[in-house]
N, C-alpha and C. Protein backbone atom coordinates (compact mmCIF):
# COMPACT_ATOMS: atom_id res chain seq x y z
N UNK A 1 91.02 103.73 91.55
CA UNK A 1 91.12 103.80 90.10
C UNK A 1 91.23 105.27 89.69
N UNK A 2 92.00 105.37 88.69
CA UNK A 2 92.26 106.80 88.03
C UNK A 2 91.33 107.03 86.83
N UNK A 3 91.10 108.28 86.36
CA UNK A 3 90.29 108.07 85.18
C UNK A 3 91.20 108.44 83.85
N UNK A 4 90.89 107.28 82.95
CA UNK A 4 92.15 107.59 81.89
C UNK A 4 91.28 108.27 80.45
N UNK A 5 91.36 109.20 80.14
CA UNK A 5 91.22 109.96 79.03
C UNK A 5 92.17 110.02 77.53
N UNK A 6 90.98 108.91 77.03
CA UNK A 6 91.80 108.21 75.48
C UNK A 6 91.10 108.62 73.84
N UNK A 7 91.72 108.96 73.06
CA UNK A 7 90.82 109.09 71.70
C UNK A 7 89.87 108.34 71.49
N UNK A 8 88.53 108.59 70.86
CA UNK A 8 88.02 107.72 70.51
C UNK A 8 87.98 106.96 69.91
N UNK A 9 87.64 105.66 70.13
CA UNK A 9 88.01 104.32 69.54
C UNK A 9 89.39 103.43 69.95
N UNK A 10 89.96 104.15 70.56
CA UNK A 10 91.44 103.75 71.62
C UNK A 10 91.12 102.46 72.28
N UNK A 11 90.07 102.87 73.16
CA UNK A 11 89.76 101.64 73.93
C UNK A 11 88.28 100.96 73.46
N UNK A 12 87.64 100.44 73.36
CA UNK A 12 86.53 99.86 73.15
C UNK A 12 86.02 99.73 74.09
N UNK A 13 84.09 100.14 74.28
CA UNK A 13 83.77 100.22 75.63
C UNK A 13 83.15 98.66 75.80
N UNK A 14 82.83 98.70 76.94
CA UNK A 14 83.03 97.41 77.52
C UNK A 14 81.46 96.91 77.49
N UNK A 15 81.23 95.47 77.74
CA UNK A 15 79.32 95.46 78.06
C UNK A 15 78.60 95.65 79.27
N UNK A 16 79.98 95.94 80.21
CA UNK A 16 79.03 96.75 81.23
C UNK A 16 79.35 98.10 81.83
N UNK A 17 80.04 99.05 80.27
CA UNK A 17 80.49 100.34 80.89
C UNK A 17 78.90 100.96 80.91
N UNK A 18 78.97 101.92 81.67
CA UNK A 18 77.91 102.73 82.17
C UNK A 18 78.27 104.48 81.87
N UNK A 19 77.44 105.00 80.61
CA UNK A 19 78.03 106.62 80.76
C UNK A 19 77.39 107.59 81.50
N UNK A 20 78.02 107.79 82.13
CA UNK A 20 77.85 108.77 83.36
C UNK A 20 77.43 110.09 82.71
N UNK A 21 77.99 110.45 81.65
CA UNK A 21 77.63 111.98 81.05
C UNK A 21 78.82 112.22 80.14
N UNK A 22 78.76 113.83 79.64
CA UNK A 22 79.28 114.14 79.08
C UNK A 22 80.43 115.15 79.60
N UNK A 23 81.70 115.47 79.26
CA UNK A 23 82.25 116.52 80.04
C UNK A 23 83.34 117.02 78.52
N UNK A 24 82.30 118.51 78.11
CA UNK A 24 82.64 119.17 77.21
C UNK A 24 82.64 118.68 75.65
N UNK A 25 81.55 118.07 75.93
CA UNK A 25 80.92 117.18 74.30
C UNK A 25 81.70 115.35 74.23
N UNK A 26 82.60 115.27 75.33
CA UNK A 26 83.25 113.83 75.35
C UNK A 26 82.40 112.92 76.15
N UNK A 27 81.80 111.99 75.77
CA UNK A 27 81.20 110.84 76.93
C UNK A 27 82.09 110.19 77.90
N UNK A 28 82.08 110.24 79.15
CA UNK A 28 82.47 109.61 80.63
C UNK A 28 82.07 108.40 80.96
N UNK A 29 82.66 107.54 80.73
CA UNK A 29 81.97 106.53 81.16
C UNK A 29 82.50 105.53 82.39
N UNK A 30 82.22 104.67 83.25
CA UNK A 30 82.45 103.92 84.46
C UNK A 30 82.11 102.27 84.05
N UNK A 31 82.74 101.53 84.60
CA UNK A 31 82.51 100.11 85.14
C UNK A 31 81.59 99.95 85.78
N UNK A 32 80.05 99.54 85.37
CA UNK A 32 78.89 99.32 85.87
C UNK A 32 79.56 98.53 87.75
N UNK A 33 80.06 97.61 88.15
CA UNK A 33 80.60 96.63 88.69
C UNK A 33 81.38 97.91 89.61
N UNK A 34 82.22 98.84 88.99
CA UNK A 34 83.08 99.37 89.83
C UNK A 34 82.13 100.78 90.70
N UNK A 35 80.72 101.21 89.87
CA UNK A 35 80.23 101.82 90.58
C UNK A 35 79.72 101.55 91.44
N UNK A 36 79.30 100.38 91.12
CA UNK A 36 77.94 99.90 92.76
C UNK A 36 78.85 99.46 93.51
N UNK A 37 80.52 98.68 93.39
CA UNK A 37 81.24 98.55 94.19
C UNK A 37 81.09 99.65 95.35
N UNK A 38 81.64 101.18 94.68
CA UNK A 38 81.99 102.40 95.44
C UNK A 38 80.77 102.84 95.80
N UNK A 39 79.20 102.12 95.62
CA UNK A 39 78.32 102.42 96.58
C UNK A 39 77.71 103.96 95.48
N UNK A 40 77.83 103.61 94.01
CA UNK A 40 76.83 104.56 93.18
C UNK A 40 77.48 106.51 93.40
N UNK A 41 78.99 106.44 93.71
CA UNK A 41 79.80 107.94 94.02
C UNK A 41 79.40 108.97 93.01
N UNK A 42 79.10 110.06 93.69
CA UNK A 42 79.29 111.31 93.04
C UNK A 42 80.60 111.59 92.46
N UNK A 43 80.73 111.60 91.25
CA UNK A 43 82.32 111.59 91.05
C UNK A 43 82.15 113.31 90.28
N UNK A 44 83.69 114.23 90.41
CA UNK A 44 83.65 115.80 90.10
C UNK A 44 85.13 114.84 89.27
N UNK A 45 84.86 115.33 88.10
CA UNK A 45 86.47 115.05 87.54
C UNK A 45 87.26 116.86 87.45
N UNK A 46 88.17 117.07 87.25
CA UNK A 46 89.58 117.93 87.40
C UNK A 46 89.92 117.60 86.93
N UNK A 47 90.93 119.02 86.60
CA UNK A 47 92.33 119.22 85.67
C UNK A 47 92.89 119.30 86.70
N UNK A 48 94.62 118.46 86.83
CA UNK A 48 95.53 119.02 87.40
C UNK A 48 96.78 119.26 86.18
N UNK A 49 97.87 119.60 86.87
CA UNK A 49 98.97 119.76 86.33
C UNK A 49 100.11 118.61 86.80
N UNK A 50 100.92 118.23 86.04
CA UNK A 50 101.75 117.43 86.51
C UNK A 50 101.65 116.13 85.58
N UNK A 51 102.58 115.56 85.88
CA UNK A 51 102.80 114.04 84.56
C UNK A 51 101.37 113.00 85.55
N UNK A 52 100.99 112.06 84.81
CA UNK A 52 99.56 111.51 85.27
C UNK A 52 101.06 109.92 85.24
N UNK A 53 99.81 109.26 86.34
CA UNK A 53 100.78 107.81 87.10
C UNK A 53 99.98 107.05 86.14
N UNK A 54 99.10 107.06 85.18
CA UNK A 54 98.65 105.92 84.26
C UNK A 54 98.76 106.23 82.46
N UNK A 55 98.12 105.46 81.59
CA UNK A 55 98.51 105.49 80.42
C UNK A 55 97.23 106.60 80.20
N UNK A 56 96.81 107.20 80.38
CA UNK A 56 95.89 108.56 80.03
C UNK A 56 96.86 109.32 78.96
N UNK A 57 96.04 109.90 77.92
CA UNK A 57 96.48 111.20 77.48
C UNK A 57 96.47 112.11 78.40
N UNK A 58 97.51 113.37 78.47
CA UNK A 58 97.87 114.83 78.85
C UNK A 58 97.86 115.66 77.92
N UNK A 59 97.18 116.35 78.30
CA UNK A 59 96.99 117.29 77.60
C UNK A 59 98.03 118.26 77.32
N UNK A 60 97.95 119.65 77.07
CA UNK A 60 98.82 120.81 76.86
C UNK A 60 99.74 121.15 78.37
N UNK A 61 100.92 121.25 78.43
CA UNK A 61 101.39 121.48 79.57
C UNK A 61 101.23 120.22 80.62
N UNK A 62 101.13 119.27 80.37
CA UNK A 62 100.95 118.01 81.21
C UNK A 62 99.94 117.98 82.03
N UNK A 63 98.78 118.68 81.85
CA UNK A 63 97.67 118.84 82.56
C UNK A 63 96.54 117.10 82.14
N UNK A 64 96.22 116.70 83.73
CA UNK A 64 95.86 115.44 83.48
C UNK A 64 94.65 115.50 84.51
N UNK A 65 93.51 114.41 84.16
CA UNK A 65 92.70 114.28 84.89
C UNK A 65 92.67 113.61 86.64
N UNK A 66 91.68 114.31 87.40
CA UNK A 66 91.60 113.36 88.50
C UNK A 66 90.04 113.53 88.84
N UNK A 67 89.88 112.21 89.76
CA UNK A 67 88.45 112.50 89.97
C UNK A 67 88.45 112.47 91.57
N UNK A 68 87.43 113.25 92.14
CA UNK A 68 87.00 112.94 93.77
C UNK A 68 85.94 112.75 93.68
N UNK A 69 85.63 111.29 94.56
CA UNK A 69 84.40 110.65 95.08
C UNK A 69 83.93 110.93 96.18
N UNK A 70 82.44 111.56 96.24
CA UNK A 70 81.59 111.90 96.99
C UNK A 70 80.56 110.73 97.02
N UNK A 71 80.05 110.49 98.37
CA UNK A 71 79.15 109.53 98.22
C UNK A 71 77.57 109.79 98.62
């Protein structure tokens, strides 16, 4: 799964999203279901550059999120 970064109120959160934190005053949030799937991951989200493969906003210069899971 990719992490998609949407305005607020875009998507409606779910009854078993789970917020992980904040990253730069925005709340992060996960699929309760999809974390304990991946065994509870340390997730680091990133900026890259380049067009993003899902419906996420991009930012300035096509800079888009990714995350790596640490476990």
């Amino acid at each position: 799964s990719s992490p998609v970064c949407l305005k607020q109120g875009e998507l409606p959160l779910g009854p078993h999203d789970v917020h992980l934190g904040d990253v730069a005053g925005s709340p992060f949030y996960i699929d309760s279901e999809q974390f304990e799937r991946w065994g509870r991951p340390h997730l680091t989200l990133e900026a890259s550059r380049g067009a993003t493969d899902s419906f996420s906003l991009e930012g300035l210069e096509g800079v888009h999120f990714v995350t790596e899971t640490r476990r």
